[in-house]
C-alpha atoms as a PDB file:
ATOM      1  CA  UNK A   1       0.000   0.000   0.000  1.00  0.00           C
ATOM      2  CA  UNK A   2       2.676   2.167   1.121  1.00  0.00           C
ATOM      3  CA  UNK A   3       4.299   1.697  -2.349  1.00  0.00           C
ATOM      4  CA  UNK A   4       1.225   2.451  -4.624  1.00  0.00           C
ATOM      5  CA  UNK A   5       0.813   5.743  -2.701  1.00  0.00           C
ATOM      6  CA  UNK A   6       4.254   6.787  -3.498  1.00  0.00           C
ATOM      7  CA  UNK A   7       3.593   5.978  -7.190  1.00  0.00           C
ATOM      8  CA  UNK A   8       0.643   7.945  -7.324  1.00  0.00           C
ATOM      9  CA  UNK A   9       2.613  11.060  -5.778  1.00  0.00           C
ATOM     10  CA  UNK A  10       5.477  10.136  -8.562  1.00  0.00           C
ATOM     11  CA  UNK A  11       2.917  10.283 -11.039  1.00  0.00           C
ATOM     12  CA  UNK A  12       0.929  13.541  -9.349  1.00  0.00           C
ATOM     13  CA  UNK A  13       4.195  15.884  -9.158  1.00  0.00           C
ATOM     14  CA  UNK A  14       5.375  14.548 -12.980  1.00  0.00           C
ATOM     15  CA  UNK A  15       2.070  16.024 -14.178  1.00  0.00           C
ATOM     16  CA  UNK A  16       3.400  19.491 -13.407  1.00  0.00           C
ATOM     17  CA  UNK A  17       5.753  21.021 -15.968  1.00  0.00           C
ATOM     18  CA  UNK A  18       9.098  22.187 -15.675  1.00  0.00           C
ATOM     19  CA  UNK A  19       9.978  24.814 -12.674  1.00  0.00           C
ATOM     20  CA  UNK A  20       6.175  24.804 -12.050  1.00  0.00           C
ATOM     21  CA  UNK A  21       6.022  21.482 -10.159  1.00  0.00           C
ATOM     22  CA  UNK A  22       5.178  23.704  -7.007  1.00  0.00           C
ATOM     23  CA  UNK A  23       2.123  24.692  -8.834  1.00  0.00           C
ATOM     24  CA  UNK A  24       0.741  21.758  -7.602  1.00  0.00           C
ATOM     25  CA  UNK A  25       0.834  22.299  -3.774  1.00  0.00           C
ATOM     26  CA  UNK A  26       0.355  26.296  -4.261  1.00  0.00           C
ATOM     27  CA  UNK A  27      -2.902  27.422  -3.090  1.00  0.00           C
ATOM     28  CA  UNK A  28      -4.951  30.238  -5.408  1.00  0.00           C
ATOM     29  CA  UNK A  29      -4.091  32.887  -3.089  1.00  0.00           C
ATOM     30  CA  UNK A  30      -5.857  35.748  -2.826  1.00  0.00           C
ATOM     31  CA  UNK A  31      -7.198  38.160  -5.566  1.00  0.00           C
ATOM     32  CA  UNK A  32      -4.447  40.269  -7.154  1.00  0.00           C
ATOM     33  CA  UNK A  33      -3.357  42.209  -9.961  1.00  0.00           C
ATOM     34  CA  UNK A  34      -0.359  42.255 -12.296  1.00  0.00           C
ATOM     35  CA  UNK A  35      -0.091  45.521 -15.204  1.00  0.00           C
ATOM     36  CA  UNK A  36       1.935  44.859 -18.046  1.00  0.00           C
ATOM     37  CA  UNK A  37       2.991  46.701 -20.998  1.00  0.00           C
ATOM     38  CA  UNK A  38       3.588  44.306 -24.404  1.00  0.00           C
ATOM     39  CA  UNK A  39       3.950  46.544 -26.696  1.00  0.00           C
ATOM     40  CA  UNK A  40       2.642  46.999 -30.377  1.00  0.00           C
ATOM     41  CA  UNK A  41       0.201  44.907 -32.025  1.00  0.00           C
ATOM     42  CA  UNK A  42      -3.089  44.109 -33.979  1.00  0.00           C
ATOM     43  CA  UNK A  43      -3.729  40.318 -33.689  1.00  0.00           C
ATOM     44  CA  UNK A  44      -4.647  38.561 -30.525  1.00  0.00           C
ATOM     45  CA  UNK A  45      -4.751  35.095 -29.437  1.00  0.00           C
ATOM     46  CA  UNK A  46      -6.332  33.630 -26.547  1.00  0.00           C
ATOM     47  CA  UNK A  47      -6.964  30.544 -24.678  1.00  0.00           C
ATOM     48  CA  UNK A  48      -7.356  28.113 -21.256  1.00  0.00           C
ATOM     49  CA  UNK A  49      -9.741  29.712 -18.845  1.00  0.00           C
ATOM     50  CA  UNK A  50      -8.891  33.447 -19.376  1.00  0.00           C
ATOM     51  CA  UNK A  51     -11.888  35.530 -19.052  1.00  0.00           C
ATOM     52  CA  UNK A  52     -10.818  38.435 -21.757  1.00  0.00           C
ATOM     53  CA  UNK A  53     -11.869  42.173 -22.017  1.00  0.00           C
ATOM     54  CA  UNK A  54     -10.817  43.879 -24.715  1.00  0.00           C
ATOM     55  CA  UNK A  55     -10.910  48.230 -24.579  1.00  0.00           C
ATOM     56  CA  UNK A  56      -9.938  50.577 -27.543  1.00  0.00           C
ATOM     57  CA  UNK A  57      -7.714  53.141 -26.508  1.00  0.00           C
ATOM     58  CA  UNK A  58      -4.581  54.479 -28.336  1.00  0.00           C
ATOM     59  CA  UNK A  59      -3.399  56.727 -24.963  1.00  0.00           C
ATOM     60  CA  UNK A  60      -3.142  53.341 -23.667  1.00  0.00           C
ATOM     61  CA  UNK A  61      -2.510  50.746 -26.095  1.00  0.00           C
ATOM     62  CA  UNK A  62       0.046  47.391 -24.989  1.00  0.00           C
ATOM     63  CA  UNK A  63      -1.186  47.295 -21.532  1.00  0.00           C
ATOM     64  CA  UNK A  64      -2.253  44.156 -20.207  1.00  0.00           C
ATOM     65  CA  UNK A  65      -4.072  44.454 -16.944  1.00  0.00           C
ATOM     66  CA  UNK A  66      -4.054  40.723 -15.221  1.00  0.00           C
ATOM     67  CA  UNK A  67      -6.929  39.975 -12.378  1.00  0.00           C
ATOM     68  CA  UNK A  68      -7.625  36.687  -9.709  1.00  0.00           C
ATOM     69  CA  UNK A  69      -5.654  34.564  -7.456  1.00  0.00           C
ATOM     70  CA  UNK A  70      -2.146  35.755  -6.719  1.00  0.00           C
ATOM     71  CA  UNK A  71      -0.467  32.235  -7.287  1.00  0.00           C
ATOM     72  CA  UNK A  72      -1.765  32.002 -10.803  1.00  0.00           C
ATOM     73  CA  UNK A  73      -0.839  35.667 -12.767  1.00  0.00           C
ATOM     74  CA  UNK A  74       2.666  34.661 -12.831  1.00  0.00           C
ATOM     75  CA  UNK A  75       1.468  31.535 -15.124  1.00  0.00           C
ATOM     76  CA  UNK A  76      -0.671  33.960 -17.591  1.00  0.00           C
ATOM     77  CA  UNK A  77       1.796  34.706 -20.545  1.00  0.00           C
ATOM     78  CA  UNK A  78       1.355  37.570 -22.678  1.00  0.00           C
ATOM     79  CA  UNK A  79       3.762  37.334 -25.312  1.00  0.00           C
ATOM     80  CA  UNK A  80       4.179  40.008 -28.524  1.00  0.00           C
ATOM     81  CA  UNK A  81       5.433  38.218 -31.418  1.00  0.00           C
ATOM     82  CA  UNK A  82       5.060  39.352 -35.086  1.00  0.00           C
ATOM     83  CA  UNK A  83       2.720  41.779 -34.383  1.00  0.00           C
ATOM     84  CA  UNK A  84       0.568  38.961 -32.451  1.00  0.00           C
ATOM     85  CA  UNK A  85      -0.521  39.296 -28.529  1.00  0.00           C
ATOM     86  CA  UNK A  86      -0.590  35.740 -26.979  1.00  0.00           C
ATOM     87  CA  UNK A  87      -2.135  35.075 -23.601  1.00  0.00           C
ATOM     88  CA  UNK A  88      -2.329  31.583 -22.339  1.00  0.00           C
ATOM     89  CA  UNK A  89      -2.329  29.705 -19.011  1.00  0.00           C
ATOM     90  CA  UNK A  90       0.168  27.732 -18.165  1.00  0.00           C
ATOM     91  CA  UNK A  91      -1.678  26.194 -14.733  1.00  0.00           C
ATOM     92  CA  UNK A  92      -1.054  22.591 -15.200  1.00  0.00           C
ATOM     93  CA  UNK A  93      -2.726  21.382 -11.863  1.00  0.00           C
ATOM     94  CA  UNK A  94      -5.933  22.567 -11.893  1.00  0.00           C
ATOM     95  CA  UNK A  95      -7.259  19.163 -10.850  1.00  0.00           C
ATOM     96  CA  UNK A  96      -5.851  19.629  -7.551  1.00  0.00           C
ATOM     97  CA  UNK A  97      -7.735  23.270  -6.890  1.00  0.00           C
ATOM     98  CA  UNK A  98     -10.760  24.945  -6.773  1.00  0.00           C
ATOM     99  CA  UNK A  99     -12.075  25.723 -10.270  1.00  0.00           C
ATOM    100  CA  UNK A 100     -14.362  28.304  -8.449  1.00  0.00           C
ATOM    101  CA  UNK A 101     -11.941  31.376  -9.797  1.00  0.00           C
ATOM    102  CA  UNK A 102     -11.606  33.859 -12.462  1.00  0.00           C
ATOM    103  CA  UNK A 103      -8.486  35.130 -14.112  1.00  0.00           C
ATOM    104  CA  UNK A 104      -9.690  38.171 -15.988  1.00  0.00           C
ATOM    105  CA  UNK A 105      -7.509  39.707 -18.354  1.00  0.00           C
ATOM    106  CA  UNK A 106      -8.123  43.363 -19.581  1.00  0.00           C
ATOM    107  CA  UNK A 107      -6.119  44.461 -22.864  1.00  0.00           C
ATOM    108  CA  UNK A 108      -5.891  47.829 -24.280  1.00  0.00           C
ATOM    109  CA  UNK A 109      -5.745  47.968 -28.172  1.00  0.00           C
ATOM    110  CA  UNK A 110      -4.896  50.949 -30.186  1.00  0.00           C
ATOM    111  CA  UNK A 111      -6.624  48.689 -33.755  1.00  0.00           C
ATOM    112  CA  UNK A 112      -7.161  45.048 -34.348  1.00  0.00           C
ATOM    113  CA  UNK A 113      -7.229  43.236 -37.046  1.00  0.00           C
ATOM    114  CA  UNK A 114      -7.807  39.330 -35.645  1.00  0.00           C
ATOM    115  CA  UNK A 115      -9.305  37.835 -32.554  1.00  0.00           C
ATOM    116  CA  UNK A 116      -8.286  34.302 -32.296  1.00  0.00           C
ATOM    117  CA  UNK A 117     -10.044  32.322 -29.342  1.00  0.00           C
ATOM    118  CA  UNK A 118      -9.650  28.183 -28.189  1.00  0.00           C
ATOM    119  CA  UNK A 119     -10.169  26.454 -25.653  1.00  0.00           C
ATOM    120  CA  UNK A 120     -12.382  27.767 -23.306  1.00  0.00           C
ATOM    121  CA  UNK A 121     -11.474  31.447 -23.449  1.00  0.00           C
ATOM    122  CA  UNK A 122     -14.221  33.916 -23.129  1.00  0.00           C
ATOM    123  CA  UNK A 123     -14.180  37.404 -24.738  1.00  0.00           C
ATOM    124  CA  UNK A 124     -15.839  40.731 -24.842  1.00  0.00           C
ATOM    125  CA  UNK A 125     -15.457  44.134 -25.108  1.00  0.00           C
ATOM    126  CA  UNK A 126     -15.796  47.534 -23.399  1.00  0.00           C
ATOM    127  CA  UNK A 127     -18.205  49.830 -25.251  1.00  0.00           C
ATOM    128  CA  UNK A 128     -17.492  50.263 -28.810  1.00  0.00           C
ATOM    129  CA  UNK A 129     -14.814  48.263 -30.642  1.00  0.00           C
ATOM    130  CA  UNK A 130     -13.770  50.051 -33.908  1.00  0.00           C
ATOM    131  CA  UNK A 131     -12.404  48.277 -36.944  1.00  0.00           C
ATOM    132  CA  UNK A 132     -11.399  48.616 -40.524  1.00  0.00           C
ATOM    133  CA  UNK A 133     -11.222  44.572 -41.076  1.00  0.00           C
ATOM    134  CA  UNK A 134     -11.571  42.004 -38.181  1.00  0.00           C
ATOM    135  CA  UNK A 135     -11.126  38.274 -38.504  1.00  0.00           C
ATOM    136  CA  UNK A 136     -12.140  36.482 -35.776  1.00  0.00           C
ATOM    137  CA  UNK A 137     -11.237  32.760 -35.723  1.00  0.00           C
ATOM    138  CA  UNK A 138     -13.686  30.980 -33.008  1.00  0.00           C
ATOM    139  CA  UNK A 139     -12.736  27.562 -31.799  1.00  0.00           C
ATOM    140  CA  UNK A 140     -13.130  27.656 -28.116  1.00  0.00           C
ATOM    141  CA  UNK A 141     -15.884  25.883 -26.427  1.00  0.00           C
ATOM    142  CA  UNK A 142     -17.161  28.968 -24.525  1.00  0.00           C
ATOM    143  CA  UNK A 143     -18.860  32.731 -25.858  1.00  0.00           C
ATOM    144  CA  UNK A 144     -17.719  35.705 -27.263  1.00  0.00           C
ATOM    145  CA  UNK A 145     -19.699  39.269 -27.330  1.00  0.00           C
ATOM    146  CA  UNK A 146     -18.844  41.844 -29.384  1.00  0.00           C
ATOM    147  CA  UNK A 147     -19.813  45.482 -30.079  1.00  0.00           C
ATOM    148  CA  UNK A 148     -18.142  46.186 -33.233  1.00  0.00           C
ATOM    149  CA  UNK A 149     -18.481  49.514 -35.456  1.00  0.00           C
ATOM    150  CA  UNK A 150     -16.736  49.798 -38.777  1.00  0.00           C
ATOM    151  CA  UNK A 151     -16.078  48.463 -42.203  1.00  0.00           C
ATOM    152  CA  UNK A 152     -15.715  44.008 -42.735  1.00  0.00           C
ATOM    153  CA  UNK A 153     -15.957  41.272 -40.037  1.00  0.00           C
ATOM    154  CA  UNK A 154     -14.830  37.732 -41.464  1.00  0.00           C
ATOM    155  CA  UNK A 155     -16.030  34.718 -38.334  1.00  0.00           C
ATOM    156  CA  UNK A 156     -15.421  31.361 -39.173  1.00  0.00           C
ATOM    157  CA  UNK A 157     -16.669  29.175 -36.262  1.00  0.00           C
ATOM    158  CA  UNK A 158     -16.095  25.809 -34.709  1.00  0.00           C
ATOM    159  CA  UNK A 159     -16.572  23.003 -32.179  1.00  0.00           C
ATOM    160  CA  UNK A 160     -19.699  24.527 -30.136  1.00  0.00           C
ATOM    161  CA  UNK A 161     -17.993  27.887 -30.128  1.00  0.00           C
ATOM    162  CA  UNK A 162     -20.706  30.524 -29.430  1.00  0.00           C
ATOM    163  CA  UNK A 163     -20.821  34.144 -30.807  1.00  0.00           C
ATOM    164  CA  UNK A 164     -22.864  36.910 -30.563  1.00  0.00           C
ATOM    165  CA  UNK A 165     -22.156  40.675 -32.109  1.00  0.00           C
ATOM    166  CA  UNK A 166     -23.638  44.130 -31.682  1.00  0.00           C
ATOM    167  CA  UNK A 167     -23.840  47.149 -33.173  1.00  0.00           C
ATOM    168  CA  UNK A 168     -23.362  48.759 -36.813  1.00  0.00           C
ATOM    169  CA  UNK A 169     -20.818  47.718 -39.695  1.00  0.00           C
ATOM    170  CA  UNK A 170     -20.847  47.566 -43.533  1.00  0.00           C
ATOM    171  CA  UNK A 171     -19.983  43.941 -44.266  1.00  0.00           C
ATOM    172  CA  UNK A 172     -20.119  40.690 -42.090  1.00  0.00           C
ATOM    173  CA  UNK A 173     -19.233  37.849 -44.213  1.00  0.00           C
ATOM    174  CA  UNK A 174     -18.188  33.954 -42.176  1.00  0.00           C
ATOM    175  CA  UNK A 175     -18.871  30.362 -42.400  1.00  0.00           C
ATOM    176  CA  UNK A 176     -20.040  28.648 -39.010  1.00  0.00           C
ATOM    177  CA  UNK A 177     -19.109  25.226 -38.791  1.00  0.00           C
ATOM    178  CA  UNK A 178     -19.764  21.770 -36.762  1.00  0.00           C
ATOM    179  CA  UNK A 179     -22.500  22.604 -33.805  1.00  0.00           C
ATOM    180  CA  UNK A 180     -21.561  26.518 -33.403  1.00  0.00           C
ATOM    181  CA  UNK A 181     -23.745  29.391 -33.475  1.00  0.00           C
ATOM    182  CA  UNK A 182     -23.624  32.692 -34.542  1.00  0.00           C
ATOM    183  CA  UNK A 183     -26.304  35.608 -33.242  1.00  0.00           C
ATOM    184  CA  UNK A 184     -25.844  38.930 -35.368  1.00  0.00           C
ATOM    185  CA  UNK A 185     -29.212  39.697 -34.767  1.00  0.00           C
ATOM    186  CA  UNK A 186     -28.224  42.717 -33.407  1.00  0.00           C
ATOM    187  CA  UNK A 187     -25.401  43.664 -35.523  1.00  0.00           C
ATOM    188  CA  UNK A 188     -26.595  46.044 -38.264  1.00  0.00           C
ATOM    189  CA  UNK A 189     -24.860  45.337 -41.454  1.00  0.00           C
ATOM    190  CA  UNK A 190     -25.272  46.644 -45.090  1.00  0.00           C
ATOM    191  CA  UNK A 191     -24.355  43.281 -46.159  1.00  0.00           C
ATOM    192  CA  UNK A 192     -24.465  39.951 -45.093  1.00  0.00           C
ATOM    193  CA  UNK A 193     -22.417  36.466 -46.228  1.00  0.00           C
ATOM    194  CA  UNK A 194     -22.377  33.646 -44.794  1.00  0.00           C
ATOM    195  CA  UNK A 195     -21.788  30.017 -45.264  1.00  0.00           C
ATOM    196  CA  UNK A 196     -23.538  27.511 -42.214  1.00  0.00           C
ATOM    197  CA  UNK A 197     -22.797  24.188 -41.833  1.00  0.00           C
ATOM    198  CA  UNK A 198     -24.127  23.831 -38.727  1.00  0.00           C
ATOM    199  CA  UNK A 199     -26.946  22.235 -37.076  1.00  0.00           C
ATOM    200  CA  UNK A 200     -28.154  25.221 -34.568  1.00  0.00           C
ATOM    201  CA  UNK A 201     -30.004  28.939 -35.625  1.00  0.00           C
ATOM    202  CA  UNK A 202     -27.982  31.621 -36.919  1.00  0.00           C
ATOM    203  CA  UNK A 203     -29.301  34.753 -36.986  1.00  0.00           C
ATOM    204  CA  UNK A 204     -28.188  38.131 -38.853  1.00  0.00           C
ATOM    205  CA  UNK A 205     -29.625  41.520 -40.072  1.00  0.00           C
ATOM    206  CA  UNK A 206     -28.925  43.558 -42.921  1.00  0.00           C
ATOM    207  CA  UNK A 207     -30.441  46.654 -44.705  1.00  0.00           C
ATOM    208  CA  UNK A 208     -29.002  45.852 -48.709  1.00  0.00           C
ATOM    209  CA  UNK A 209     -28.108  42.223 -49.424  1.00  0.00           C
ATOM    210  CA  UNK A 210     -28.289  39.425 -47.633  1.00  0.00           C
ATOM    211  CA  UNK A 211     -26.454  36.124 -49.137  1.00  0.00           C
ATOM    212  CA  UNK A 212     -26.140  32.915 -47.534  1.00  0.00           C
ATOM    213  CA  UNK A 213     -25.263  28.944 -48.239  1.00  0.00           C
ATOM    214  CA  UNK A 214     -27.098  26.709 -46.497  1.00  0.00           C
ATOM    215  CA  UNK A 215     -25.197  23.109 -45.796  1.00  0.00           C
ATOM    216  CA  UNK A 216     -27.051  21.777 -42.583  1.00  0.00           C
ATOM    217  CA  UNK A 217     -30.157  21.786 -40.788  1.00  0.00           C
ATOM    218  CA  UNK A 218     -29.703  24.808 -39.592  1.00  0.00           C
ATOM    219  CA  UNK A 219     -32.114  27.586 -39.938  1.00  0.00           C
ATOM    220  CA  UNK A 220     -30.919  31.537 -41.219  1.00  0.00           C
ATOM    221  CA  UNK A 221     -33.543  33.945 -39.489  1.00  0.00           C
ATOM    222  CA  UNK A 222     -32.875  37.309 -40.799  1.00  0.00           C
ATOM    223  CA  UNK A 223     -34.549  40.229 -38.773  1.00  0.00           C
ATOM    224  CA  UNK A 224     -35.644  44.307 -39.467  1.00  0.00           C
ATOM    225  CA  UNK A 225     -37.331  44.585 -42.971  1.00  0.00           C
ATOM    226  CA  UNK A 226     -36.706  43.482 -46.188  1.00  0.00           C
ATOM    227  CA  UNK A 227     -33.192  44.006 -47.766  1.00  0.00           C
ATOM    228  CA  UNK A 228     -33.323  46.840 -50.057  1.00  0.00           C
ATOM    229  CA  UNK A 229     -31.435  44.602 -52.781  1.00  0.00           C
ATOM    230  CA  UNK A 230     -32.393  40.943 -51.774  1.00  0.00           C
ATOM    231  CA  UNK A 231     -32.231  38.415 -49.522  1.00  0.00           C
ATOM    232  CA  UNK A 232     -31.089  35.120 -50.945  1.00  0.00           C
ATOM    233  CA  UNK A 233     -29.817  31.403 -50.603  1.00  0.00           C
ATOM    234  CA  UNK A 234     -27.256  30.377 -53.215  1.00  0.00           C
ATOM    235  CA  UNK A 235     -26.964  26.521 -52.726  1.00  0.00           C
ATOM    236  CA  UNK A 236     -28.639  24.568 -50.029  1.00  0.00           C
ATOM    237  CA  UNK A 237     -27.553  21.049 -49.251  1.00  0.00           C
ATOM    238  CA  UNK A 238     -28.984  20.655 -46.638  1.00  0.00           C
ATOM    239  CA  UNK A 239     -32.832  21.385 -44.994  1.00  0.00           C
ATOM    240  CA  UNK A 240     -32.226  24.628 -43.272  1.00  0.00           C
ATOM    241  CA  UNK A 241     -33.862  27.696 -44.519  1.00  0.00           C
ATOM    242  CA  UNK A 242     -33.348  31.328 -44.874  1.00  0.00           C
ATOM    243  CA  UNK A 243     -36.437  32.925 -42.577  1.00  0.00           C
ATOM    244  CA  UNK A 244     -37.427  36.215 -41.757  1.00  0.00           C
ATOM    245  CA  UNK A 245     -37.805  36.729 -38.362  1.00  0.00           C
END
C-alpha cells in the first residue's frame, strides 16, 4: 500500500511542468493584480480559462491588466510576437484546486485586425470596438460578445464555439461550422455572407443584401425589414432555410 501511494505522488508531481512542479501544492491565493505593458500589435490570441476584455484606446494601447488569485498571474503569458498578442495559461494542476476562480484579463488595443479564441477562453469588449477589417477565428468551447463599429468582419466558427455581435458595420461575411452558433441579430450590417454548416439557428440583419449557403439543418432567421437589394440562398444542401424573423 505504502508503495502504490508513493507511485501515485510520482505520477501527481510529474504532471506538473518544468519549474512549475510547485504549482501543484500552491494554493490560489488571494485576488491580485499584475499591469503589463507588451507593446505593439493588432492580432490577438487567446486561450485556457482566461476571461478576456478587450478596450480601444490608443493613450493606452500594450497594456495588459491581469486579475484573480495571486499564485496564478505569474502563469498567464502575454507574449508580442510578429505583431501577435498571446495570452495563455500555463496552470497545469488545476485538478488539484478549486475551479471556483476567475483570471480576468483586460487588454488595451490601439486597432485590431484578428481575434483568435480556443479552448475555453471567453471574450468581450468595453463599449465600442472600432475596426477597418476584423477576422475572428472561433474555436473555443465557450462565448464571445462583441460590439463592433466599422467596415468588414470575417467569423469562421467551430466546435460549439458561441458568438454573438452588436452594433453597426458595412460587411459581415463567415462560415459557421460543426455545432456553433452565430447571433448577429443585433449587428446592423449593409451586407451579409455567410456560409452555415451547422446544425443550430444563426441569426443576422442587414439593410441591402443578404447572401447565404445553407449546408445543414440549420435555420438563417434574418430580422428588421426586407433588404433593399435581396435576400437570398445560393446553394442549399442541406434542410435549413433562410427565414425572416
Amino acid at each position: 500500500m505504502k508503495q502504490i501511494l508513493i507511485f501515485i505522488v510520482l505520477v501527481f508531481l510529474s504532471s506538473c511542468k518544468g519549474d512549475r512542479r510547485d504549482d501543484c501544492i500552491t494554493r490560489l491565493g488571494d485576488d491580485g493584480s499584475d499591469v503589463r505593458q507588451v507593446g505593439d500589435f493588432s492580432r490577438l490570441y487567446v486561450e485556457d480559462r482566461i476571461k478576456l476584455v478587450i478596450e480601444q484606446d490608443r493613450a493606452r494601447a500594450g497594456e495588459v491588466v491581469l486579475s484573480g488569485p495571486e499564485n496564478l498571474l505569474s502563469q498567464v503569458l502575454t507574449e508580442v510576437s510578429d505583431g501577435e498578442l498571446r495570452l495563455t495559461n500555463n496552470n497545469t494542476c488545476n485538478f488539484v484546486r478549486s475551479f471556483d476562480y476567475t483570471l480576468a484579463v483586460k487588454v488595451f488595443v490601439d486597432k485590431l485586425s484578428r481575434l483568435e479564441v480556443e479552448s475555453i477562453a471567453e471574450v468581450s469588449v468595453e463599449d465600442t470596438l472600432v475596426i477597418d477589417f476584423l477576422e475572428i477565428r472561433h474555436t473555443a468551447l465557450s462565448d464571445i460578445d462583441l460590439t463592433l463599429g466599422g467596415d468588414e468582419v470575417f467569423i469562421r466558427s467551430r466546435n460549439s464555439a458561441s458568438t454573438r455581435l452588436r452594433g453597426k458595420i458595412k460587411t459581415l461575411k463567415g462560415s459557421i461550422e460543426e455545432v456553433s452558433s452565430l447571433d448577429a441579430g443585433e449587428l446592423i450590417c449593409e451586407n451579409v455572407l455567410i456560409d452555415t454548416h451547422t446544425k443550430l439557428e444563426t441569426y443576422v440583419r442587414a439593410t441591402k443584401l443578404i447572401y447565404v449557403n445553407i449546408y445543414n439543418s440549420g435555420n438563417i432567421f434574418y430580422l428588421i425589414d426586407e433588404p433593399a437589394e435581396y435576400a437570398a440562398v445560393g446553394e442549399r444542401a442541406g434542410s435549413g432555410q433562410l427565414l425572416k424573423k
